[in-house]
PDB file of N, CA and C in Angstrom:
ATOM      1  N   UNK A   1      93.748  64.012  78.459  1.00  0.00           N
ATOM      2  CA  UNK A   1      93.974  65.437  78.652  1.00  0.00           C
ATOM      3  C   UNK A   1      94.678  65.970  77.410  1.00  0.00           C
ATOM      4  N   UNK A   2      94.147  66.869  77.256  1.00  0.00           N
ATOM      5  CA  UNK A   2      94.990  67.447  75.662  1.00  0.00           C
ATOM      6  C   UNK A   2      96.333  68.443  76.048  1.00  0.00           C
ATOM      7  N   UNK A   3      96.867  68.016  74.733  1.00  0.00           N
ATOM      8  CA  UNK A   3      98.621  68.304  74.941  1.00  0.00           C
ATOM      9  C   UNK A   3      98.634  69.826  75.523  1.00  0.00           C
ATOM     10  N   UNK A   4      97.764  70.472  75.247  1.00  0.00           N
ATOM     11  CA  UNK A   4      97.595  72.171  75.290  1.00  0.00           C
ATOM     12  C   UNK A   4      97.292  72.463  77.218  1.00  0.00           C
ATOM     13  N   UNK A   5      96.645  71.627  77.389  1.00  0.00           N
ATOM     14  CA  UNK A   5      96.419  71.715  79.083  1.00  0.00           C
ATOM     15  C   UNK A   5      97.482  70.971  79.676  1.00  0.00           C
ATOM     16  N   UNK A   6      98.637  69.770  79.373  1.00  0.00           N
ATOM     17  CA  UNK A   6      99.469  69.502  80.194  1.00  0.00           C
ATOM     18  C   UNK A   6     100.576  70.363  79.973  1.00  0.00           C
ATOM     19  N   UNK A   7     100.851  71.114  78.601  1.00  0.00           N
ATOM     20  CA  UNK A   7     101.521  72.541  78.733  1.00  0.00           C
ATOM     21  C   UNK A   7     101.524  73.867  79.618  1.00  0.00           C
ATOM     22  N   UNK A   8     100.351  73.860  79.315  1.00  0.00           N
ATOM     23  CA  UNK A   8      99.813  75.192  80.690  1.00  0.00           C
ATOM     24  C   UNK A   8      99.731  74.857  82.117  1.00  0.00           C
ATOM     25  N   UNK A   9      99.859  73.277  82.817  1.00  0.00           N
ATOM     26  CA  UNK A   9     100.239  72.489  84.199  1.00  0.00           C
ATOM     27  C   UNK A   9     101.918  72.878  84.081  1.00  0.00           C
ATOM     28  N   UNK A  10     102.319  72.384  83.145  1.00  0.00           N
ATOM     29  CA  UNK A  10     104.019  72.963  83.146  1.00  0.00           C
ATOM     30  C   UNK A  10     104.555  74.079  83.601  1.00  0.00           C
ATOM     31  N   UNK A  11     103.635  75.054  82.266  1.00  0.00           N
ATOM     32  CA  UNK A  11     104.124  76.613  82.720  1.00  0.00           C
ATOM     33  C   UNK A  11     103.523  76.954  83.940  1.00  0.00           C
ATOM     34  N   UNK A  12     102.892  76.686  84.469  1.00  0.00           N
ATOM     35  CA  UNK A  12     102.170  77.030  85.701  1.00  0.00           C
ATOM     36  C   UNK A  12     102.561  76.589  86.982  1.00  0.00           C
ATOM     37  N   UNK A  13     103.464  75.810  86.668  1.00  0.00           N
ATOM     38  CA  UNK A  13     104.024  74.798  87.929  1.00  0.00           C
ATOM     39  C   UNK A  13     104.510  75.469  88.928  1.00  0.00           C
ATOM     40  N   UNK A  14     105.347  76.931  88.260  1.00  0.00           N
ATOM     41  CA  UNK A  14     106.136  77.046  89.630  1.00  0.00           C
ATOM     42  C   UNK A  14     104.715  77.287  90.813  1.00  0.00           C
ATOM     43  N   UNK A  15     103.785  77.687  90.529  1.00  0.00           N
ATOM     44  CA  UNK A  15     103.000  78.216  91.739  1.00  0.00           C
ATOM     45  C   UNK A  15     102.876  77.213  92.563  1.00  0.00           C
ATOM     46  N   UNK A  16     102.872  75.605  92.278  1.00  0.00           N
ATOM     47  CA  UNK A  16     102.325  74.761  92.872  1.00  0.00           C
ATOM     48  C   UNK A  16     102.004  73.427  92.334  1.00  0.00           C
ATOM     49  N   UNK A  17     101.562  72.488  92.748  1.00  0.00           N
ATOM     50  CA  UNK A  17     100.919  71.618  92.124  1.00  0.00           C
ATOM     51  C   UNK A  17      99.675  72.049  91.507  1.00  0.00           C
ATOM     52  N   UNK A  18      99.905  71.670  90.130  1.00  0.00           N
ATOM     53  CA  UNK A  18      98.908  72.232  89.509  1.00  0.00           C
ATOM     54  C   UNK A  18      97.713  71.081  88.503  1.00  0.00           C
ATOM     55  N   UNK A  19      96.684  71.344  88.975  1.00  0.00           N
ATOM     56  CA  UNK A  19      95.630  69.831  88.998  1.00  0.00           C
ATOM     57  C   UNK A  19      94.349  70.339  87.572  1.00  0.00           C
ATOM     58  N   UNK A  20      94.398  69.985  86.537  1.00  0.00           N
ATOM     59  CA  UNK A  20      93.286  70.197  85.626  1.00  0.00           C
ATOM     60  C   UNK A  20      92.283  68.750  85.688  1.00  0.00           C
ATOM     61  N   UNK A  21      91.167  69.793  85.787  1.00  0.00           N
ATOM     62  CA  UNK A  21      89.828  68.975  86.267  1.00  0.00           C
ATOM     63  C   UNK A  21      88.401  69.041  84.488  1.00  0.00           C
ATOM     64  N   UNK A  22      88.331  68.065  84.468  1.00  0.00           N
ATOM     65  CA  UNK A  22      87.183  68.441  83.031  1.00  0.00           C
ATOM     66  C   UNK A  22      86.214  68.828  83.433  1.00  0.00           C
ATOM     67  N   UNK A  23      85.640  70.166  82.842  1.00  0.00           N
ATOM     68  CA  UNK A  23      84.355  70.519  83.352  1.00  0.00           C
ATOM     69  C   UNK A  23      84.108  71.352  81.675  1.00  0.00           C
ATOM     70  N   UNK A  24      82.813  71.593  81.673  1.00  0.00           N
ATOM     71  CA  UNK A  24      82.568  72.146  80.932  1.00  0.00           C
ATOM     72  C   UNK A  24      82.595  72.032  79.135  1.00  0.00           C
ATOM     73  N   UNK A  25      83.575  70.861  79.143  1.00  0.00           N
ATOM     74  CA  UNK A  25      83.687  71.036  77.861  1.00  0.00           C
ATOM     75  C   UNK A  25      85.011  71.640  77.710  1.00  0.00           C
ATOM     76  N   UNK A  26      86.070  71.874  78.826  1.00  0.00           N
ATOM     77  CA  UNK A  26      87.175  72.173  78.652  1.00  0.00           C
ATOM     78  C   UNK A  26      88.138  71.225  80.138  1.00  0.00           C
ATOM     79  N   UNK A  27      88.806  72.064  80.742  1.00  0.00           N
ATOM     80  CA  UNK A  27      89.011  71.931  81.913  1.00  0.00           C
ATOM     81  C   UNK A  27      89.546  73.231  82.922  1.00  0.00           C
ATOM     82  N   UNK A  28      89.261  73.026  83.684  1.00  0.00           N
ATOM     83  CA  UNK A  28      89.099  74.196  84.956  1.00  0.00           C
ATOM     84  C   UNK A  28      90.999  73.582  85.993  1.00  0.00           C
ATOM     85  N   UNK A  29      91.263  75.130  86.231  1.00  0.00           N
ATOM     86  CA  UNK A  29      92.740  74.462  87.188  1.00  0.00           C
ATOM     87  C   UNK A  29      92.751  74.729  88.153  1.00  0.00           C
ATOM     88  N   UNK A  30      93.361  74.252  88.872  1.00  0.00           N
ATOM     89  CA  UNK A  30      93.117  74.220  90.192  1.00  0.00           C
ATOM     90  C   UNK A  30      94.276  74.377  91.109  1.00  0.00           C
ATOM     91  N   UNK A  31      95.104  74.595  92.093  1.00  0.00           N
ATOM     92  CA  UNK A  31      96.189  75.006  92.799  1.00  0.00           C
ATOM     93  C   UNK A  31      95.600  74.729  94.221  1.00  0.00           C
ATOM     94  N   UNK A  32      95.941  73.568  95.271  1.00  0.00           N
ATOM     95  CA  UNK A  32      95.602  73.347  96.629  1.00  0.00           C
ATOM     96  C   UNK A  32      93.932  73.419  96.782  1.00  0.00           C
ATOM     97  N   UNK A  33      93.435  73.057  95.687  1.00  0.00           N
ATOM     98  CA  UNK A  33      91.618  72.897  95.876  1.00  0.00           C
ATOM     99  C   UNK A  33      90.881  73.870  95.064  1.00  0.00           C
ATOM    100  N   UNK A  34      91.578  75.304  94.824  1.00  0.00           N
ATOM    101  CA  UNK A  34      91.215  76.427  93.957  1.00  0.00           C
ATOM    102  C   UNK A  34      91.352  76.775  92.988  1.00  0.00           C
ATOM    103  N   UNK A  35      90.386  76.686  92.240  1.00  0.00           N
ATOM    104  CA  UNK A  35      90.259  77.037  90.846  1.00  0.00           C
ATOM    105  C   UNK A  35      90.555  78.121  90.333  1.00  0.00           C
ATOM    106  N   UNK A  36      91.846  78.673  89.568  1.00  0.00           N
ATOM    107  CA  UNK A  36      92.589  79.729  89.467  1.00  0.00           C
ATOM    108  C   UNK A  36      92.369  80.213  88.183  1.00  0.00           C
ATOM    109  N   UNK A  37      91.510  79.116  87.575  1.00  0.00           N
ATOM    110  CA  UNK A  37      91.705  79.346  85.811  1.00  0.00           C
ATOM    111  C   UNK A  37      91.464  78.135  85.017  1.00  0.00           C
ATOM    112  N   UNK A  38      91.355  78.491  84.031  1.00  0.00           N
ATOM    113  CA  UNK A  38      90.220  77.506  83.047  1.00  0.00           C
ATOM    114  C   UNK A  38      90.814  77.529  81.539  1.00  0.00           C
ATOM    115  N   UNK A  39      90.778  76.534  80.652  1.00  0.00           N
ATOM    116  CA  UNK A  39      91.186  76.361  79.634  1.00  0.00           C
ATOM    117  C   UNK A  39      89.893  76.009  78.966  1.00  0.00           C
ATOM    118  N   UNK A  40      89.424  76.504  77.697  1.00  0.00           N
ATOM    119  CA  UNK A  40      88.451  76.354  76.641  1.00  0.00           C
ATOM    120  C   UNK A  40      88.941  76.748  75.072  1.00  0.00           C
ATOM    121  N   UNK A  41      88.891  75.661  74.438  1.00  0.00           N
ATOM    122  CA  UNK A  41      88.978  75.747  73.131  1.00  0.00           C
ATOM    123  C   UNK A  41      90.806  75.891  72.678  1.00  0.00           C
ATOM    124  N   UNK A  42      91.523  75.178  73.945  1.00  0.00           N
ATOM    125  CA  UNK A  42      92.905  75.563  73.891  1.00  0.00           C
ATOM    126  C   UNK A  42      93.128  76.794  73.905  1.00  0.00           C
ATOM    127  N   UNK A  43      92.417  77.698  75.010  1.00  0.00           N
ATOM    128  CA  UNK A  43      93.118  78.979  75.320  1.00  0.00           C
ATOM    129  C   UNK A  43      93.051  78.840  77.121  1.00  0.00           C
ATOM    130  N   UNK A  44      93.748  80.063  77.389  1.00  0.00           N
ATOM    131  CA  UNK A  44      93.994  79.899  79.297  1.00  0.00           C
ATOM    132  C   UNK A  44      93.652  81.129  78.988  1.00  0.00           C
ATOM    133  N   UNK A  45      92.644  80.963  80.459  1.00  0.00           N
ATOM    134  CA  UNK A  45      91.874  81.834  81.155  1.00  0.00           C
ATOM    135  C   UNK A  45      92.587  81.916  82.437  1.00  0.00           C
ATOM    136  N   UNK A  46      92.426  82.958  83.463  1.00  0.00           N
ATOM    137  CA  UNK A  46      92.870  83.551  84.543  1.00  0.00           C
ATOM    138  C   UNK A  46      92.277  84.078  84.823  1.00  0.00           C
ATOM    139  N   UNK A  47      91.785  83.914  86.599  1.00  0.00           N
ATOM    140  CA  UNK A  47      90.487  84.468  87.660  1.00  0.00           C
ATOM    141  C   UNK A  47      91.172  85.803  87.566  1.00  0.00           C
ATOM    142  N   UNK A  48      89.911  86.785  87.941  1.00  0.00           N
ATOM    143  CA  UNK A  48      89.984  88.075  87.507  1.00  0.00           C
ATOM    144  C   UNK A  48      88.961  88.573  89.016  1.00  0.00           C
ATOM    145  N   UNK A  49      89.457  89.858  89.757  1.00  0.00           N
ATOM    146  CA  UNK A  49      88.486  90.470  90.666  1.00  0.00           C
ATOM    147  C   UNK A  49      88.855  91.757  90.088  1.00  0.00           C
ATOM    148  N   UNK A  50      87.830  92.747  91.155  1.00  0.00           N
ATOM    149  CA  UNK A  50      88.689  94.254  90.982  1.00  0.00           C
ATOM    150  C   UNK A  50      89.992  94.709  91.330  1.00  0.00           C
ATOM    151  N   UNK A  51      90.338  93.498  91.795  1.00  0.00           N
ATOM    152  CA  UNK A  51      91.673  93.852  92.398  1.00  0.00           C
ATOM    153  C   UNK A  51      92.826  93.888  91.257  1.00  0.00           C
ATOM    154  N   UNK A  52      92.415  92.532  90.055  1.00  0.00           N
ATOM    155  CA  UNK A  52      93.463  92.690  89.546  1.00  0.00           C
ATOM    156  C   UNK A  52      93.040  92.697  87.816  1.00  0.00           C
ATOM    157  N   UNK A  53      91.613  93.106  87.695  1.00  0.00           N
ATOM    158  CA  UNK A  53      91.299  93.366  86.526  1.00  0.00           C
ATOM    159  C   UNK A  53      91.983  94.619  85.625  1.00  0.00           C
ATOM    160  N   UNK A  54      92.231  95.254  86.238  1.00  0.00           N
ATOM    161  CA  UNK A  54      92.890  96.516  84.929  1.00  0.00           C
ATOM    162  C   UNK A  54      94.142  96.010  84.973  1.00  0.00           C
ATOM    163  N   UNK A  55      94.768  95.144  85.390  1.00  0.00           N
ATOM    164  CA  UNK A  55      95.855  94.187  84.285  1.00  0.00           C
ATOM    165  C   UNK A  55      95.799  93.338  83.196  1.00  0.00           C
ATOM    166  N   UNK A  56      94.261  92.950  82.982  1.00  0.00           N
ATOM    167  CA  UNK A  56      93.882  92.278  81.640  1.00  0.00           C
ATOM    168  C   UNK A  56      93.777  93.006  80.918  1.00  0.00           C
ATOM    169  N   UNK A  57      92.235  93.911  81.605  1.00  0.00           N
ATOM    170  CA  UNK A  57      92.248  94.972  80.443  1.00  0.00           C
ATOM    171  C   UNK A  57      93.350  96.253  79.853  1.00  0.00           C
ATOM    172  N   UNK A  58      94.082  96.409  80.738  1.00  0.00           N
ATOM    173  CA  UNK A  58      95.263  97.979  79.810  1.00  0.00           C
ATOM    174  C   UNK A  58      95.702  96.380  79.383  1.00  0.00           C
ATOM    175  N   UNK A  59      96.082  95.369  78.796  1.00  0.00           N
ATOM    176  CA  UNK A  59      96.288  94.655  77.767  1.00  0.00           C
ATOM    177  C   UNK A  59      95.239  94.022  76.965  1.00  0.00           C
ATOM    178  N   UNK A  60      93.938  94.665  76.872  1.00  0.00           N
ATOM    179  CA  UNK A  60      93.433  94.387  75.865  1.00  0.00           C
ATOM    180  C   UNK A  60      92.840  92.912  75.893  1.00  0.00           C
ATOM    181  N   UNK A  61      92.891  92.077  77.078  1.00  0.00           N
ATOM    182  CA  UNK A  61      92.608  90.717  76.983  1.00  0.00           C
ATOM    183  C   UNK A  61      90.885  90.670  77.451  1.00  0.00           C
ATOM    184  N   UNK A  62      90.667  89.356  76.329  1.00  0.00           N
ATOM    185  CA  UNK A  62      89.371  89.234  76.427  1.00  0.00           C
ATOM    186  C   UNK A  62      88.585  88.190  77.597  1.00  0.00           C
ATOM    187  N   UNK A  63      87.213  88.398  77.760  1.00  0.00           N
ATOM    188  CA  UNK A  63      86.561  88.530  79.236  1.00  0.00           C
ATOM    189  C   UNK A  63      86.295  86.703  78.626  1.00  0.00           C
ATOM    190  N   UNK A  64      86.184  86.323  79.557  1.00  0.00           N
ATOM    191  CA  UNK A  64      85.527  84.513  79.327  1.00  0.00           C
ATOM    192  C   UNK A  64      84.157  84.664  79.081  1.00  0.00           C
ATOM    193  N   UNK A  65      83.726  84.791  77.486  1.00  0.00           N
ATOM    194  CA  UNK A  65      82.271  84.646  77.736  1.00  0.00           C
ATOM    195  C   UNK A  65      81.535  83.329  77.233  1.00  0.00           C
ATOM    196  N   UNK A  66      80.458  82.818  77.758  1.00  0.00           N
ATOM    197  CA  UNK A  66      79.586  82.089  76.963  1.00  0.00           C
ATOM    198  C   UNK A  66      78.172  81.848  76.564  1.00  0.00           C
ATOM    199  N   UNK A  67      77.685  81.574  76.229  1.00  0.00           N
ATOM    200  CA  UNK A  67      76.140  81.548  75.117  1.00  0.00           C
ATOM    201  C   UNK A  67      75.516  80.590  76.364  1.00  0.00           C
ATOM    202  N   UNK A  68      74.334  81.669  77.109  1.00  0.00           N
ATOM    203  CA  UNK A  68      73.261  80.616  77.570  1.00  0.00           C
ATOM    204  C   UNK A  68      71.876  80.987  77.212  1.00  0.00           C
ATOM    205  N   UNK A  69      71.598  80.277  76.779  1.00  0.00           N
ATOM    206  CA  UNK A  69      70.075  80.285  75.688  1.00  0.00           C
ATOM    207  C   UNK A  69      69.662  81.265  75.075  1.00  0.00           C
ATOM    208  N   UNK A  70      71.090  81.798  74.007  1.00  0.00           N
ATOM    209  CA  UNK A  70      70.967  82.955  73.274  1.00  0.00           C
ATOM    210  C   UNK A  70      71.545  84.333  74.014  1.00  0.00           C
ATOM    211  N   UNK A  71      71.803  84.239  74.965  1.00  0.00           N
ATOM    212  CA  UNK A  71      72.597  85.313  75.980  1.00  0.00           C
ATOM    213  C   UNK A  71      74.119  84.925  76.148  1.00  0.00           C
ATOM    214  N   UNK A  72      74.504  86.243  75.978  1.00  0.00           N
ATOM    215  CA  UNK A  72      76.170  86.220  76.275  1.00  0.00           C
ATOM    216  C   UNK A  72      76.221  86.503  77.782  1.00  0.00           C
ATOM    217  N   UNK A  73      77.216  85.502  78.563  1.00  0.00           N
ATOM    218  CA  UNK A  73      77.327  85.397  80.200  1.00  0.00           C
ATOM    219  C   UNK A  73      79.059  85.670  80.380  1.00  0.00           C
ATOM    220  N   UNK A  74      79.324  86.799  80.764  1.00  0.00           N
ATOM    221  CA  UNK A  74      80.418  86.735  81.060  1.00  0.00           C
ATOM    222  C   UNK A  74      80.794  86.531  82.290  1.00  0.00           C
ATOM    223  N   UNK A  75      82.283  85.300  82.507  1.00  0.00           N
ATOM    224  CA  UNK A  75      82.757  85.221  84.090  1.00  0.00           C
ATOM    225  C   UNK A  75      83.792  86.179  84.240  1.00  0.00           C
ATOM    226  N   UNK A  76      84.153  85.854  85.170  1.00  0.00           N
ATOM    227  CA  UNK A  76      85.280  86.327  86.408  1.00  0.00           C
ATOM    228  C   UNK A  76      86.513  85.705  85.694  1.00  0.00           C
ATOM    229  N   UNK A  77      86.825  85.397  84.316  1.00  0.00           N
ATOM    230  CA  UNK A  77      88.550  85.088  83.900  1.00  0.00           C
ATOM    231  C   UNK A  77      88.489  86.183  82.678  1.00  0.00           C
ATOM    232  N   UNK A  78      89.888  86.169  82.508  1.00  0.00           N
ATOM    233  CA  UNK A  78      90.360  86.741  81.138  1.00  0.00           C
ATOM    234  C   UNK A  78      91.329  86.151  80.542  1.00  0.00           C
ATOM    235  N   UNK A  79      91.631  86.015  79.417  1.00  0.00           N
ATOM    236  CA  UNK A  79      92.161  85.244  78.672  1.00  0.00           C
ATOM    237  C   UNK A  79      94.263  85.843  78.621  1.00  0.00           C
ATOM    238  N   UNK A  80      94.705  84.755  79.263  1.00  0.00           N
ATOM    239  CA  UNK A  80      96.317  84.740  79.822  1.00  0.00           C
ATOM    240  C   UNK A  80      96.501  85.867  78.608  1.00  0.00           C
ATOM    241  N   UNK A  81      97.801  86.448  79.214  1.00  0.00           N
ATOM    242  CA  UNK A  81      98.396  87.204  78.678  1.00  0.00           C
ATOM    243  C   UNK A  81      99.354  86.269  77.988  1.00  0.00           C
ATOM    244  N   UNK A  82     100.333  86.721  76.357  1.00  0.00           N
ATOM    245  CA  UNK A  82     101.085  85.947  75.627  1.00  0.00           C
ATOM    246  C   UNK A  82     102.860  85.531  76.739  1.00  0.00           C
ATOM    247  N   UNK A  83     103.419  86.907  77.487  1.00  0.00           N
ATOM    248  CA  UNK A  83     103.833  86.740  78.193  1.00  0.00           C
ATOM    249  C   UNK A  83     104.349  86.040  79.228  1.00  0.00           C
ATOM    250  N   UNK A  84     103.236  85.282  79.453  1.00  0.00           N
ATOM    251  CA  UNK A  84     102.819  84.270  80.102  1.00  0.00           C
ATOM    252  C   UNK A  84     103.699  82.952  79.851  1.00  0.00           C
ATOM    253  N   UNK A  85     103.513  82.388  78.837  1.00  0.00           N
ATOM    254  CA  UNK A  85     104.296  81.319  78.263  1.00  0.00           C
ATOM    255  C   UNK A  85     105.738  81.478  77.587  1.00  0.00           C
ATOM    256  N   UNK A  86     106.076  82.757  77.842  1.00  0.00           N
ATOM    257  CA  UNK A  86     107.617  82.974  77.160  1.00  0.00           C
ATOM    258  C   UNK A  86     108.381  83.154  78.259  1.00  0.00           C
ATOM    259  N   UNK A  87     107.885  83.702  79.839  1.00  0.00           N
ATOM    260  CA  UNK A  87     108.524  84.105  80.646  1.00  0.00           C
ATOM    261  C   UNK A  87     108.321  83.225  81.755  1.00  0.00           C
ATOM    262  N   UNK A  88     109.105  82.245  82.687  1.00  0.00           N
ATOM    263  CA  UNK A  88     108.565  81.696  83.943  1.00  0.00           C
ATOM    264  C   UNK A  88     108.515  82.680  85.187  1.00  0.00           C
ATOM    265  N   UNK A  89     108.756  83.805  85.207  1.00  0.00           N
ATOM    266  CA  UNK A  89     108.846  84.568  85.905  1.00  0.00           C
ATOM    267  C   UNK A  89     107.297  85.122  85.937  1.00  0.00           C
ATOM    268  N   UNK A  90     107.181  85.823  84.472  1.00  0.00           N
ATOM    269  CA  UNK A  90     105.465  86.489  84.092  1.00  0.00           C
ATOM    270  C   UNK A  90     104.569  85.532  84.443  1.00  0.00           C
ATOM    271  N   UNK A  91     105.268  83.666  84.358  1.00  0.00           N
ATOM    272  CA  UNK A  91     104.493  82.899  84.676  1.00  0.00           C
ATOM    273  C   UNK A  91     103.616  83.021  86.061  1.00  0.00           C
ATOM    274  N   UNK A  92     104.682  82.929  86.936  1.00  0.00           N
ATOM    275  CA  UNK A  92     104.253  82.478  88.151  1.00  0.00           C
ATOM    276  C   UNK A  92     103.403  84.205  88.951  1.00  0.00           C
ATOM    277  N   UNK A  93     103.822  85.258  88.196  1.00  0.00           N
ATOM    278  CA  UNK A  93     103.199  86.493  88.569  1.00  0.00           C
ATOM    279  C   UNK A  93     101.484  86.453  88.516  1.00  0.00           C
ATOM    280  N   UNK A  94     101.311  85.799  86.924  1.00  0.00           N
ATOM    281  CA  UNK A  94     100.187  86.125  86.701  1.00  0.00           C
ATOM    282  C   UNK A  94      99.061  84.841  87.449  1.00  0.00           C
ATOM    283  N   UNK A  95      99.932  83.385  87.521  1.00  0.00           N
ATOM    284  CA  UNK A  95      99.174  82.765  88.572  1.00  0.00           C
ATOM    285  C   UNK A  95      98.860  82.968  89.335  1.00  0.00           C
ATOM    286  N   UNK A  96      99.685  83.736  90.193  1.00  0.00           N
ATOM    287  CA  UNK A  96      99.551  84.119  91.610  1.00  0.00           C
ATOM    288  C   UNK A  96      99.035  85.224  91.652  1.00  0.00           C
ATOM    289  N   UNK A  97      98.673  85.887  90.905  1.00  0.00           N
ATOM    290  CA  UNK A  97      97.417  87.060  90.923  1.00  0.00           C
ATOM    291  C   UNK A  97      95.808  86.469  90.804  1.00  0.00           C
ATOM    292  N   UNK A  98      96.055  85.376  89.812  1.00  0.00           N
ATOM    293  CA  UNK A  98      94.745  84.980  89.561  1.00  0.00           C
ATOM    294  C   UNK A  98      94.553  83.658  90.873  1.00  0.00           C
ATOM    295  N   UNK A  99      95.223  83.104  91.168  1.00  0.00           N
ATOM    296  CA  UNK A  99      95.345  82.564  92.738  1.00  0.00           C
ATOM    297  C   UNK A  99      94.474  83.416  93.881  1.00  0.00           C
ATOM    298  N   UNK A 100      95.581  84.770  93.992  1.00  0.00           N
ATOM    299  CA  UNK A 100      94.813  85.199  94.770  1.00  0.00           C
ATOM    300  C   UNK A 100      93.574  85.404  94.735  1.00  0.00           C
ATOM    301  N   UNK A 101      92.831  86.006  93.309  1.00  0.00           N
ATOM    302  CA  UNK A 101      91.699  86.660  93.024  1.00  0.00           C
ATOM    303  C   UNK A 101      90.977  85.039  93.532  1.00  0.00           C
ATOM    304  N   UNK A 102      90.797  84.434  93.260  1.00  0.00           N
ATOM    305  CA  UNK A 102      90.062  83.183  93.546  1.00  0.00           C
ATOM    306  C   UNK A 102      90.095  82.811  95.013  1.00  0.00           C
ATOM    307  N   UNK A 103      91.515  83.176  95.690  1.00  0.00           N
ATOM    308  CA  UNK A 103      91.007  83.178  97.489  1.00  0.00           C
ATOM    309  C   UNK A 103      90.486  83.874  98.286  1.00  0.00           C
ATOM    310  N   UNK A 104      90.472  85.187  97.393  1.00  0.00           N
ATOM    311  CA  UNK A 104      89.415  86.675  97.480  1.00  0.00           C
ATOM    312  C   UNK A 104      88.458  85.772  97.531  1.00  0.00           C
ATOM    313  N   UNK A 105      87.769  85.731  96.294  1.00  0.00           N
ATOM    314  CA  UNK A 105      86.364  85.405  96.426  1.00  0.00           C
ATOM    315  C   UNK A 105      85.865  84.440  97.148  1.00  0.00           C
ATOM    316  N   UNK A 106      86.659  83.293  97.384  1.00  0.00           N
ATOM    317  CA  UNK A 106      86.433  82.333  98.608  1.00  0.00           C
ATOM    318  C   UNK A 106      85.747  82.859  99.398  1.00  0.00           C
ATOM    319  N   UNK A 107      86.586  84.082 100.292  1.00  0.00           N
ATOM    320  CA  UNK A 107      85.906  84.642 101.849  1.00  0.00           C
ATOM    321  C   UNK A 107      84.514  85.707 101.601  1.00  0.00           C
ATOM    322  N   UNK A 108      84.353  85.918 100.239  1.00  0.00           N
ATOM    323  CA  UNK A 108      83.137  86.780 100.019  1.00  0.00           C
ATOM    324  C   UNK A 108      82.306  86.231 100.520  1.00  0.00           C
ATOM    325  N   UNK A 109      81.235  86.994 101.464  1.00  0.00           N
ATOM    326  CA  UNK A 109      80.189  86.024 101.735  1.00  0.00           C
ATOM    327  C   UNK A 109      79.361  85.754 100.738  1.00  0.00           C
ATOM    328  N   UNK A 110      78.344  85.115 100.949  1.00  0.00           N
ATOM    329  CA  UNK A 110      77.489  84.820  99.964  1.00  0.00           C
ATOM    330  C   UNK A 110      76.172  85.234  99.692  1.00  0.00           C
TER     331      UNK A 110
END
């Protein structure tokens, strides 16, 4: 596991036990089974709905995108706010927003 993802299990701790899984070519995190957020290229990502998207964006943070067969695919994270890692307080706010957004979408049907 790279030093950059057992940092972001740290800062992230207060929410919970916090479990990074390899997927992708990065790793995906997880909190009690749910995937709250994702690390690629040593950056943190954070699940995003309508509920709590115009807190990424009025900061300007960028959407998780990636290249599938020449197409840009954007998900459901945005890239942590700097905040994030200076404050354990901002910490555990912005987990637990992107927590929730991910138990939102759980009950969406399908």
């Amino acid at each position: 596991m790279s030093e950059f993802t057992e940092y972001v299990k740290e800062v992230l701790g207060s929410l919970g036990p916090v479990q990074a899984r390899r997927m992708f070519g990065g790793y995906g995190l997880f909190c009690d089974g749910v995937m709250f957020g994702l690390i690629a290229d040593d950056t943190l990502y954070l699940k995003s709905d309508q509920v709590i998207e115009p807190y990424f964006k009025e900061r300007n943070l960028e959407q998780f995108t990636y290249d599938k067969r020449g197409k840009p695919i954007k998900m459901s994270y945005f890239m942590a706010p700097e905040e994030l890692f200076e404050d354990p307080e901002q910490a555990t706010l912005w987990a637990r927003r992107s927590l929730d957004a991910a138990l939102r979408a759980k009950q969406e049907p399908s």
